[in-house]
Protein backbone atom coordinates (compact mmCIF):
# COMPACT_ATOMS: atom_id res chain seq x y z
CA UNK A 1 -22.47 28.86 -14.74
CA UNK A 2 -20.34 27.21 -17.36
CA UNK A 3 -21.02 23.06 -17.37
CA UNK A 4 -19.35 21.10 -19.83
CA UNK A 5 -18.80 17.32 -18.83
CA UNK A 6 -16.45 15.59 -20.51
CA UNK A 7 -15.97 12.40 -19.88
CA UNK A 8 -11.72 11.00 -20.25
CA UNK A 9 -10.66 9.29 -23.65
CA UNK A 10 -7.61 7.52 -23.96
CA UNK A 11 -4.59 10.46 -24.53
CA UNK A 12 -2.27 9.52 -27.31
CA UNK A 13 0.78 9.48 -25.03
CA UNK A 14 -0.62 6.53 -23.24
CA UNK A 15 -0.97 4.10 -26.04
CA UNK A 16 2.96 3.06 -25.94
CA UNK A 17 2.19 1.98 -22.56
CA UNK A 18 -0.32 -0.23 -22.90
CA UNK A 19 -2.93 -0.28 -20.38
CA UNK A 20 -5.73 -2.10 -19.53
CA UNK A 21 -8.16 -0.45 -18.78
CA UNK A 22 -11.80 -0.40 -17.26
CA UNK A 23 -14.67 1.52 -16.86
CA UNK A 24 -14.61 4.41 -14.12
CA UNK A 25 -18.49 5.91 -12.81
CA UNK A 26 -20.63 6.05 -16.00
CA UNK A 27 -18.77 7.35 -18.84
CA UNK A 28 -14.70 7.60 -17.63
CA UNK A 29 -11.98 5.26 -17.62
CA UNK A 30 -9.09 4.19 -16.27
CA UNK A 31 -5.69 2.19 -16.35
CA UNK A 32 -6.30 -0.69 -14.02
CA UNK A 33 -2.63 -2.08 -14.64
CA UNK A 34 0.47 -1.98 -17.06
CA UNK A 35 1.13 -5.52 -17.29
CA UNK A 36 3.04 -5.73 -13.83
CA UNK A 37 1.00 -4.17 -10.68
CA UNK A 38 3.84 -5.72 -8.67
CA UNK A 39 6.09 -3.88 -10.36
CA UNK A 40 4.20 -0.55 -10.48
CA UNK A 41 3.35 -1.10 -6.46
CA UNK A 42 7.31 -1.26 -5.93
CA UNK A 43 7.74 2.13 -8.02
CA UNK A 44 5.18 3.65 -5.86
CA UNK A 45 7.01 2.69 -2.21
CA UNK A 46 10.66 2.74 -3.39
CA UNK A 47 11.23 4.49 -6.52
CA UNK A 48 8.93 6.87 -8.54
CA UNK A 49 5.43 6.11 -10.20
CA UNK A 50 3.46 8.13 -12.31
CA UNK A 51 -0.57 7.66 -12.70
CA UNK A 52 -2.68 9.19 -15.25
CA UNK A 53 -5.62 10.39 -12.83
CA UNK A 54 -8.41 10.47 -14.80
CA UNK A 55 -10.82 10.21 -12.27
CA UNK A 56 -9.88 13.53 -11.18
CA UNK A 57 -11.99 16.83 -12.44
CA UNK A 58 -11.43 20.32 -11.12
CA UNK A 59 -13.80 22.74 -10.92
CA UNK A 60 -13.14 26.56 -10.92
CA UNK A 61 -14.81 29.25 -8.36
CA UNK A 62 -13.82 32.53 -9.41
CA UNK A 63 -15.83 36.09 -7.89
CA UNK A 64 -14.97 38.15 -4.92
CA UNK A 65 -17.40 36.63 -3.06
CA UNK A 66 -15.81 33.08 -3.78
CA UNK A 67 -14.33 32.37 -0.09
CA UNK A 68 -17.43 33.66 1.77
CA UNK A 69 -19.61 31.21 -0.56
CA UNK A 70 -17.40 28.56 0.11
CA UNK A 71 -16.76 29.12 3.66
CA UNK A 72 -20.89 28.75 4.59
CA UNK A 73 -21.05 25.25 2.19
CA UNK A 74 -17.09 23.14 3.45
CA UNK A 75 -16.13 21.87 6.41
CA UNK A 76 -13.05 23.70 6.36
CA UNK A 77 -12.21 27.42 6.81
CA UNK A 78 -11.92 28.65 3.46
CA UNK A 79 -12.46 32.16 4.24
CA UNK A 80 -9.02 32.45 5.99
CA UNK A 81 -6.85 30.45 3.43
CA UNK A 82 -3.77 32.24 2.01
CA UNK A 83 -3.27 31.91 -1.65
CA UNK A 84 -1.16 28.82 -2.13
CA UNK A 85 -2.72 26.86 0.52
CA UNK A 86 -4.44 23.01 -0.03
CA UNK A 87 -7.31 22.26 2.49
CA UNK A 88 -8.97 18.99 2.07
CA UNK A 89 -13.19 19.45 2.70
CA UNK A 90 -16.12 18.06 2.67
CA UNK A 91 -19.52 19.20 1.53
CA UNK A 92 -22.29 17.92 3.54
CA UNK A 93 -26.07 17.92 3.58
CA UNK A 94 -28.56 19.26 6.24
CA UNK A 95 -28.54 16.27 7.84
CA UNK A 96 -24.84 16.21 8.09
CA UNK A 97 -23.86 13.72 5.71
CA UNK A 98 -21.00 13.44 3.35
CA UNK A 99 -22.27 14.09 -0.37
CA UNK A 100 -18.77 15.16 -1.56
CA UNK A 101 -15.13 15.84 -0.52
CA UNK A 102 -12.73 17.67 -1.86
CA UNK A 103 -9.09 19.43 -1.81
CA UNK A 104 -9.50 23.19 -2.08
CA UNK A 105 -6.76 24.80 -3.91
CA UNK A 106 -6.33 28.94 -3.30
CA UNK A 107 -4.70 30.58 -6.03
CA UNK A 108 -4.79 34.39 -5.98
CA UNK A 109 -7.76 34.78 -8.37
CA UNK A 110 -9.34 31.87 -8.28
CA UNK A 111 -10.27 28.77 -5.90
CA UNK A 112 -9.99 25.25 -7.35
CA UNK A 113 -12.51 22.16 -5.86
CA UNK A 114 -10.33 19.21 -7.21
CA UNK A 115 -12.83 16.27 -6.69
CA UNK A 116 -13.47 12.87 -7.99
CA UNK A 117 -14.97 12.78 -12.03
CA UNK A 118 -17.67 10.72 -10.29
CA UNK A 119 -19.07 13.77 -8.05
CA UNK A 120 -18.45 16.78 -10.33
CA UNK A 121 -22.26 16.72 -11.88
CA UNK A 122 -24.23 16.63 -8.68
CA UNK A 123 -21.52 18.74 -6.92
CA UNK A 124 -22.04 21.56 -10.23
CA UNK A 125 -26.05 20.70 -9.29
CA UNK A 126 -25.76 21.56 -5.19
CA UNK A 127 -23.57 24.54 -5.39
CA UNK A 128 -25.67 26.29 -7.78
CA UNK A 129 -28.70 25.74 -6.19
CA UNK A 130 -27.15 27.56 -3.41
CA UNK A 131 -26.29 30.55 -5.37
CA UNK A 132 -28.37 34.07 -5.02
CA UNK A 133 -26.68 37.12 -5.43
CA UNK A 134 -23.44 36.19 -5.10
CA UNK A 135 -20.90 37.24 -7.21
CA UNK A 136 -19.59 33.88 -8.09
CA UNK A 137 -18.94 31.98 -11.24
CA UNK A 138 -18.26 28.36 -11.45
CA UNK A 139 -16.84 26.56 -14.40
CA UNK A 140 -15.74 23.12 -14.77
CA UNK A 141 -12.02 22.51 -15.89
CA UNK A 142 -11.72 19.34 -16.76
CA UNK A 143 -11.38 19.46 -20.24
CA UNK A 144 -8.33 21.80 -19.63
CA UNK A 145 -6.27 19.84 -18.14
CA UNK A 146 -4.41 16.35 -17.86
CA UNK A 147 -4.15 15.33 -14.35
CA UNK A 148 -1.15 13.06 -12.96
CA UNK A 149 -0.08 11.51 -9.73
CA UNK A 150 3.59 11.06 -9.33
CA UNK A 151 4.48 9.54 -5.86
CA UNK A 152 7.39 7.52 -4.34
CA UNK A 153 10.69 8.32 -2.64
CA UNK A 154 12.44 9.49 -5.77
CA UNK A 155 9.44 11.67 -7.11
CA UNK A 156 10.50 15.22 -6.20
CA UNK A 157 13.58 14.68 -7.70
CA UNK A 158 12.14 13.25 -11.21
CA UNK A 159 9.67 16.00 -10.93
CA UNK A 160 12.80 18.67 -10.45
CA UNK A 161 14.17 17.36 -13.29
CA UNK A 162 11.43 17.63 -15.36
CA UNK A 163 10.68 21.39 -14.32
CA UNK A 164 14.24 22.38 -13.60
CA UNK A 165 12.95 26.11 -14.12
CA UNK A 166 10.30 25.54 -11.17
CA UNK A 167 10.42 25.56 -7.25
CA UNK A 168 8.39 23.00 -5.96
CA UNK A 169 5.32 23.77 -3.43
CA UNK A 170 5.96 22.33 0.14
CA UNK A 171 3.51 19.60 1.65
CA UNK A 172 0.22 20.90 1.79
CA UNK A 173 0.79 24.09 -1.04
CA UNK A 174 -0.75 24.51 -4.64
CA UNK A 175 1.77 26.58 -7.21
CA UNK A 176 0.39 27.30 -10.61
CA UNK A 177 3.14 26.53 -13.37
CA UNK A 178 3.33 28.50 -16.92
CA UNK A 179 5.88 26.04 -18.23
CA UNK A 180 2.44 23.33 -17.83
CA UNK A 181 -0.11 25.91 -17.88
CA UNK A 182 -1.32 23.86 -15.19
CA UNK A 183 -0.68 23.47 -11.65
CA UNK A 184 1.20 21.26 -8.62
CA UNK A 185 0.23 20.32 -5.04
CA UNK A 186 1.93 17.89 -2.59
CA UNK A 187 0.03 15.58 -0.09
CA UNK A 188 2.25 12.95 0.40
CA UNK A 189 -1.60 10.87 1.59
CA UNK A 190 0.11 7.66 0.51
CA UNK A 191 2.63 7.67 3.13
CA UNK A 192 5.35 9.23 0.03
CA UNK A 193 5.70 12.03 -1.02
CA UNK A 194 2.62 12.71 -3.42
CA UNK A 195 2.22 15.42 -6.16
CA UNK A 196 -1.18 16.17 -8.05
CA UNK A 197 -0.35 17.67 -11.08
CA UNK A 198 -2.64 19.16 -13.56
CA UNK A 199 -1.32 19.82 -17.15
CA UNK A 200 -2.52 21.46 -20.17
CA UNK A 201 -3.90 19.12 -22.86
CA UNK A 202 -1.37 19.68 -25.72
CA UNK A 203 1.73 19.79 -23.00
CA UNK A 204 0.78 16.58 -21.50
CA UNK A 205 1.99 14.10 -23.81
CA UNK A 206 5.64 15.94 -23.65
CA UNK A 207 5.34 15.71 -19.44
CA UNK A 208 4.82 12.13 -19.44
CA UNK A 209 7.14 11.42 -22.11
CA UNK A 210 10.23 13.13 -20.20
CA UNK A 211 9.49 11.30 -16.68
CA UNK A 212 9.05 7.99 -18.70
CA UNK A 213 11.51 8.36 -20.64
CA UNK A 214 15.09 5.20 -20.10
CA UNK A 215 17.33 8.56 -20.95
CA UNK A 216 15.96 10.29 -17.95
CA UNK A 217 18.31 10.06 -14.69
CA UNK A 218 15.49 7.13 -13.05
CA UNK A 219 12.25 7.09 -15.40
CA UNK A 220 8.80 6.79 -13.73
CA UNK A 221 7.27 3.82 -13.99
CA UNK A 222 3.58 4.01 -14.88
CA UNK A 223 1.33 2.66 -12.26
CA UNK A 224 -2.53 1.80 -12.72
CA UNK A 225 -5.40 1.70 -10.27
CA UNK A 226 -4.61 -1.92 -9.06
CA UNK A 227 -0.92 -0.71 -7.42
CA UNK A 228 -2.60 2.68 -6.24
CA UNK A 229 -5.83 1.03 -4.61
CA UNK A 230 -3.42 -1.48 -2.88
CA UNK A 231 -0.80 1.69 -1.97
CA UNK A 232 -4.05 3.80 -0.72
CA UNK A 233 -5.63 1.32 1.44
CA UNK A 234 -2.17 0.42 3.29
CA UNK A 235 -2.10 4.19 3.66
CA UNK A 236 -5.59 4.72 5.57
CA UNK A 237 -6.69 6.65 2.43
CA UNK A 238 -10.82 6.49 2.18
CA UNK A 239 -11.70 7.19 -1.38
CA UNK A 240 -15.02 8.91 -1.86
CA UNK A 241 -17.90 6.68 -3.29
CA UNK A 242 -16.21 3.63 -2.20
CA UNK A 243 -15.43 3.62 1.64
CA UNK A 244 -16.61 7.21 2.62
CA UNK A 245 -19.99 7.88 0.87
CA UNK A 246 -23.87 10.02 0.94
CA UNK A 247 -24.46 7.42 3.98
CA UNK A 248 -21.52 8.29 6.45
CA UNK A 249 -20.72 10.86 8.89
CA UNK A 250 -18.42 12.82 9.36
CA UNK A 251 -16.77 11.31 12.77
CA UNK A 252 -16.91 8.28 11.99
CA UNK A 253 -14.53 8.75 8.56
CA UNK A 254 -11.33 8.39 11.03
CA UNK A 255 -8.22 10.58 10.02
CA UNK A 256 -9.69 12.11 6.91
CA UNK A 257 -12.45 13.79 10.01
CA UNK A 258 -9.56 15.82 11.20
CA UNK A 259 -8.32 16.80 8.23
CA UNK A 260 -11.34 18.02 6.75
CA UNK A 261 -13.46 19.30 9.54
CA UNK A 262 -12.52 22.74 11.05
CA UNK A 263 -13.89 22.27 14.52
CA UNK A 264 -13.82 25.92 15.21
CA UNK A 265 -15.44 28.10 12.32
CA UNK A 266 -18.79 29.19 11.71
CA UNK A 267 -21.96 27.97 10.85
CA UNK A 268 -21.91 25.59 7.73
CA UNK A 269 -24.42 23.17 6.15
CA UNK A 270 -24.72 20.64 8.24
CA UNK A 271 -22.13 21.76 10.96
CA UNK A 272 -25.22 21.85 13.67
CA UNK A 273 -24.66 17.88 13.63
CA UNK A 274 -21.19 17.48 13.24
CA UNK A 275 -20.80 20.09 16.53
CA UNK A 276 -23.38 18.03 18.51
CA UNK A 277 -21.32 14.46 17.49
CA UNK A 278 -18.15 16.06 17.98
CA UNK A 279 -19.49 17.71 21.89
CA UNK A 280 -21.04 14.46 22.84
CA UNK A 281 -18.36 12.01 21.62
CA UNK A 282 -21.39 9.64 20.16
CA UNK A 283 -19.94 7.98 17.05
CA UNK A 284 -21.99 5.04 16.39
CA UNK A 285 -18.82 3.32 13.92
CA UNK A 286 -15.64 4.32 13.15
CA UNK A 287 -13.64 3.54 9.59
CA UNK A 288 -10.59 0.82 10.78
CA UNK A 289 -8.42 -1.13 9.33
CA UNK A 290 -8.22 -4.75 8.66
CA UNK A 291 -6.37 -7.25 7.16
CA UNK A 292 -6.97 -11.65 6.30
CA UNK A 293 -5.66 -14.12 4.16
CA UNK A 294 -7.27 -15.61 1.47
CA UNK A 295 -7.24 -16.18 -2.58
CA UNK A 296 -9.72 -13.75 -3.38
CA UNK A 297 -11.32 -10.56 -1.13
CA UNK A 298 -15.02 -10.93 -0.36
CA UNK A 299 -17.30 -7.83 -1.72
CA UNK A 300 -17.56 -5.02 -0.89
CA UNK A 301 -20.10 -4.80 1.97
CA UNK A 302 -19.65 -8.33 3.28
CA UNK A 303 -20.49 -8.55 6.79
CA UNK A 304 -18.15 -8.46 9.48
CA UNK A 305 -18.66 -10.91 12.25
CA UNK A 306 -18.35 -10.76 16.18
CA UNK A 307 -19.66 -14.30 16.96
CA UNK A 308 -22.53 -14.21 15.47
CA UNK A 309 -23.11 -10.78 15.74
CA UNK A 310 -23.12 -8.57 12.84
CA UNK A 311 -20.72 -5.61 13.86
CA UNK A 312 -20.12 -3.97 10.37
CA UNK A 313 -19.05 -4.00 6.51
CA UNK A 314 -16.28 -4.08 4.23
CA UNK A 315 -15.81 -1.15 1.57
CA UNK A 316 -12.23 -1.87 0.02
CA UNK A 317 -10.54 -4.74 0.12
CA UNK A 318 -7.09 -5.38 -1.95
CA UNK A 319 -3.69 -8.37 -2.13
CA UNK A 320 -1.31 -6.88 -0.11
CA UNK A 321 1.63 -7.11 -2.15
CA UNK A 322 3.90 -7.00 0.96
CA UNK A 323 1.94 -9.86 1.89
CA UNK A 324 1.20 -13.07 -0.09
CA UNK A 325 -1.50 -14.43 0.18
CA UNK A 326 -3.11 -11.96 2.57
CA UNK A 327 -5.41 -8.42 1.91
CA UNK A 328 -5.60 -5.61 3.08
CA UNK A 329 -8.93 -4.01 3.62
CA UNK A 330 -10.92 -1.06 5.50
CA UNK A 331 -14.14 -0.89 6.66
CA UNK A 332 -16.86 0.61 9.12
CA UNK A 333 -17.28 -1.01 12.64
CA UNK A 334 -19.49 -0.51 15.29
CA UNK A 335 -17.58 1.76 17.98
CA UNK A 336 -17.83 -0.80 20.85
CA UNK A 337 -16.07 -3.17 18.62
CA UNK A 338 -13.41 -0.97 16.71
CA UNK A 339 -10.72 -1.40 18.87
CA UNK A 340 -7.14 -2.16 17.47
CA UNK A 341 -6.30 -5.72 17.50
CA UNK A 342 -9.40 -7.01 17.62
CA UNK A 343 -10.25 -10.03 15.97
CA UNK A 344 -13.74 -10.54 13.68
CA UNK A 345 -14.52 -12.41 11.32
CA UNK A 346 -15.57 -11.88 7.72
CA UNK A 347 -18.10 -13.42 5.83
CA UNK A 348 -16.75 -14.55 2.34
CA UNK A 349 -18.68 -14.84 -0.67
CA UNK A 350 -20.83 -18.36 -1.55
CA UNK A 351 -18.18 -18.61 -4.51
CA UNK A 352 -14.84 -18.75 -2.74
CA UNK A 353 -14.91 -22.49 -2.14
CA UNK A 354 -11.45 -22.23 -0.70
CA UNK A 355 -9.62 -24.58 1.60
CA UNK A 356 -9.44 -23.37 5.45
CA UNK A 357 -5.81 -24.25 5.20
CA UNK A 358 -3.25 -21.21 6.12
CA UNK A 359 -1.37 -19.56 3.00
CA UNK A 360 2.01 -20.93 1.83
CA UNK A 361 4.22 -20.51 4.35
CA UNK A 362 2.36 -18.85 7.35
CA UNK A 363 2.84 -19.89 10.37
CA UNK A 364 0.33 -21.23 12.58
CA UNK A 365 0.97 -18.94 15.33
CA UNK A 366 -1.11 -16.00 14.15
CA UNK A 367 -3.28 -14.75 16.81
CA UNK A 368 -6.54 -15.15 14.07
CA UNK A 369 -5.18 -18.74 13.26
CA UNK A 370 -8.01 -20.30 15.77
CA UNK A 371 -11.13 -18.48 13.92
CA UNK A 372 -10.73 -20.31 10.50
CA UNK A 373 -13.21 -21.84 9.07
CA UNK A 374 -15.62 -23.01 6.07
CA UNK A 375 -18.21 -20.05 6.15
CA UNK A 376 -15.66 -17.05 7.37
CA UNK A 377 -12.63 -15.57 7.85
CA UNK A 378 -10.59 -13.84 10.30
CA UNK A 379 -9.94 -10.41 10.17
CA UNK A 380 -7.65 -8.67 12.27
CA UNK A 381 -8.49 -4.92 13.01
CA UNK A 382 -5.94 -1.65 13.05
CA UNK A 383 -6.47 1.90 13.25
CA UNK A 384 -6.04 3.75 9.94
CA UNK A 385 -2.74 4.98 9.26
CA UNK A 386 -4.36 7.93 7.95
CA UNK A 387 -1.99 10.63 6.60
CA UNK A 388 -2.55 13.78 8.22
CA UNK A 389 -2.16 16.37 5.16
């Protein structure tokens, strides 16, 4: 087994742009804004924005026993998938708990895990433990490739024009791509269309430069992880580590459970629990939906309230931009109380010190307007959007 970590530096290309940036997990970074994150959200839902994903690694399974070793580790049915197909997974331990998830990319000789930077180490760690006599190699990519989100409305076309000599994979489909020496899925997860795109090192700068560029028909606008956390939480997306981690279940992840969990294959690590949840219905919380007002977002884990009850925690929290004022958040809830529309309340941190006024120019009307106060906050609940690809 090949292992060679290597943590993100800053790529060349990216100094014109300016970033800010901040650390990511213990030794990676990324852009957290380019000067405007109002702007960059706006790219994201209406035009075209393009992120350099450095918190993405991909790690390469190769071997003809590849599928069946995958297929008794995921959630998904790996064994089945045609080449070109994109299943999102998770890996689970024997006591049926999320320690990683992942999109599973088949290409004819080879089967891609692209996962957070975060888990590629301790993902490297479980899989080979699991290895006998397989014949399977695994060897981690990342230092191949640049990896890029471009989403919005007008990204397939700014992605056609950059690769006019390419067809573009449908929703759900990885195609490899000489002219990047890299590769292209679509997911559309943040309610766009979406396109993970992994490029060779040395091509990278010229791929960024042409969607970027004022000469091109509509440039991308870069976007950092401020825009994107906002764009992914309004979209029901859970991000590993953050609101789905090594403590959670699979049922009780909402959306992202169906699209990862094959309820019908065979035996997997950790499946004996997930069949019994999924059999008896018992889901002790479920992943919602929330959103409040206020100047800043408590942190992450602050207790939500049902008088003075506590009925669960908040994992991401961020200002809705089509919302002054306001945030929108997700967390877990105990099942009894996740229902949509309910009202909680959230317990804000000892430093807000805000006023228990309502924000500039909301009405008074708002069915949590009767739950302000000094010590908490009302949240209203939803269920997650939660794309289904």
């Amino acid at each position: 087994m090949t292992n060679h970590l290597t943590p993100p530096r800053t790529p060349d290309f990216l100094k014109a742009a300016a970033p800010r940036l901040i650390p990511y997990g213990t030794s990676g970074m990324l852009a957290e804004d380019y000067g405007n994150p109002a702007a960059e959200y706006a790219a994201l839902m209406h035009g075209t924005g393009l992120i350099w994903a450095s918190y993405r690694a991909a790690l390469k399974v190769e071997g003809k026993d590849r599928l069946k070793f995958l297929n008794h580790l995921l959630t998904q049915d790996i064994k089945t998938m045609p080449t070109g197909a994109v299943h999102y997974s998770y890996l689970l331990n024997i006591k049926g708990r999320i320690i990683a998830d992942m999109q599973v990319l088949a290409l004819a000789d080879e089967t891609l895990l692209d996962v957070d930077t975060r888990v590629l180490a301790p993902l490297l760690q479980t899989l080979d433990r699991y290895l006998f006599a397989d014949d399977v190699s695994l060897q981690d990519m990342s230092a191949h490739y640049t990896r890029f989100t471009l989403a919005g409305p007008q990204s397939e076309q700014a992605l056609a024009d950059a690769l006019p000599e390419c067809r573009l994979p449908l929703l759900s489909a990885v195609q490899p791509y000489a002219a990047l020496c890299g590769w292209i899925y679509r997911t559309d997860l943040l309610g766009v269309p979406t396109w993970e795109v992994a490029v060779a090192g040395s091509r990278a700068g010229d791929f960024w430069s042409h969607l970027t560029a004022a000469t091109a028909g509509k440039p991308a606008t870069p976007v950092g992880w401020s825009a994107f956390n906002a764009a992914r939480i309004k979209a029901g997306l859970p991000w590993f580590g953050i609101d789905i981690t090594d403590q959670h279940l699979p049922m009780e992840t909402g959306p992202a459970y169906h699209r990862a969990v094959h309820l019908s294959k065979g035996c997997y690590v950790g499946q004996e629990v997930v069949a019994r949840m999924h059999s008896h219905k018992t889901v002790a919380r479920a992943l919602m939906a929330m959103e409040f007002a206020g100047p800043v977002a408590p942190s992450a884990g602050a207790p939500l309230y049902d008088g003075e009850m506590v009925v669960g925690n908040l994992t991401s929290a961020a200002p809705n931009p089509d919302r002054p004022g306001w945030f929108c958040a997700m967390g877990y809830v105990k099942k009894i109380h996740a229902v949509n529309g309910k009202v909680l309340a959230i317990q804000m941190d000892p430093a807000d010190g805000t006023p228990t006024d309502h924000p500039a120019g909301q009405p008074v009307d708002h069915p949590m307007d009767t739950l302000m106060d000094h010590r908490r906050r009302p949240v209203l609940l939803s269920d997650l959007a939660g794309a289904k690809n």
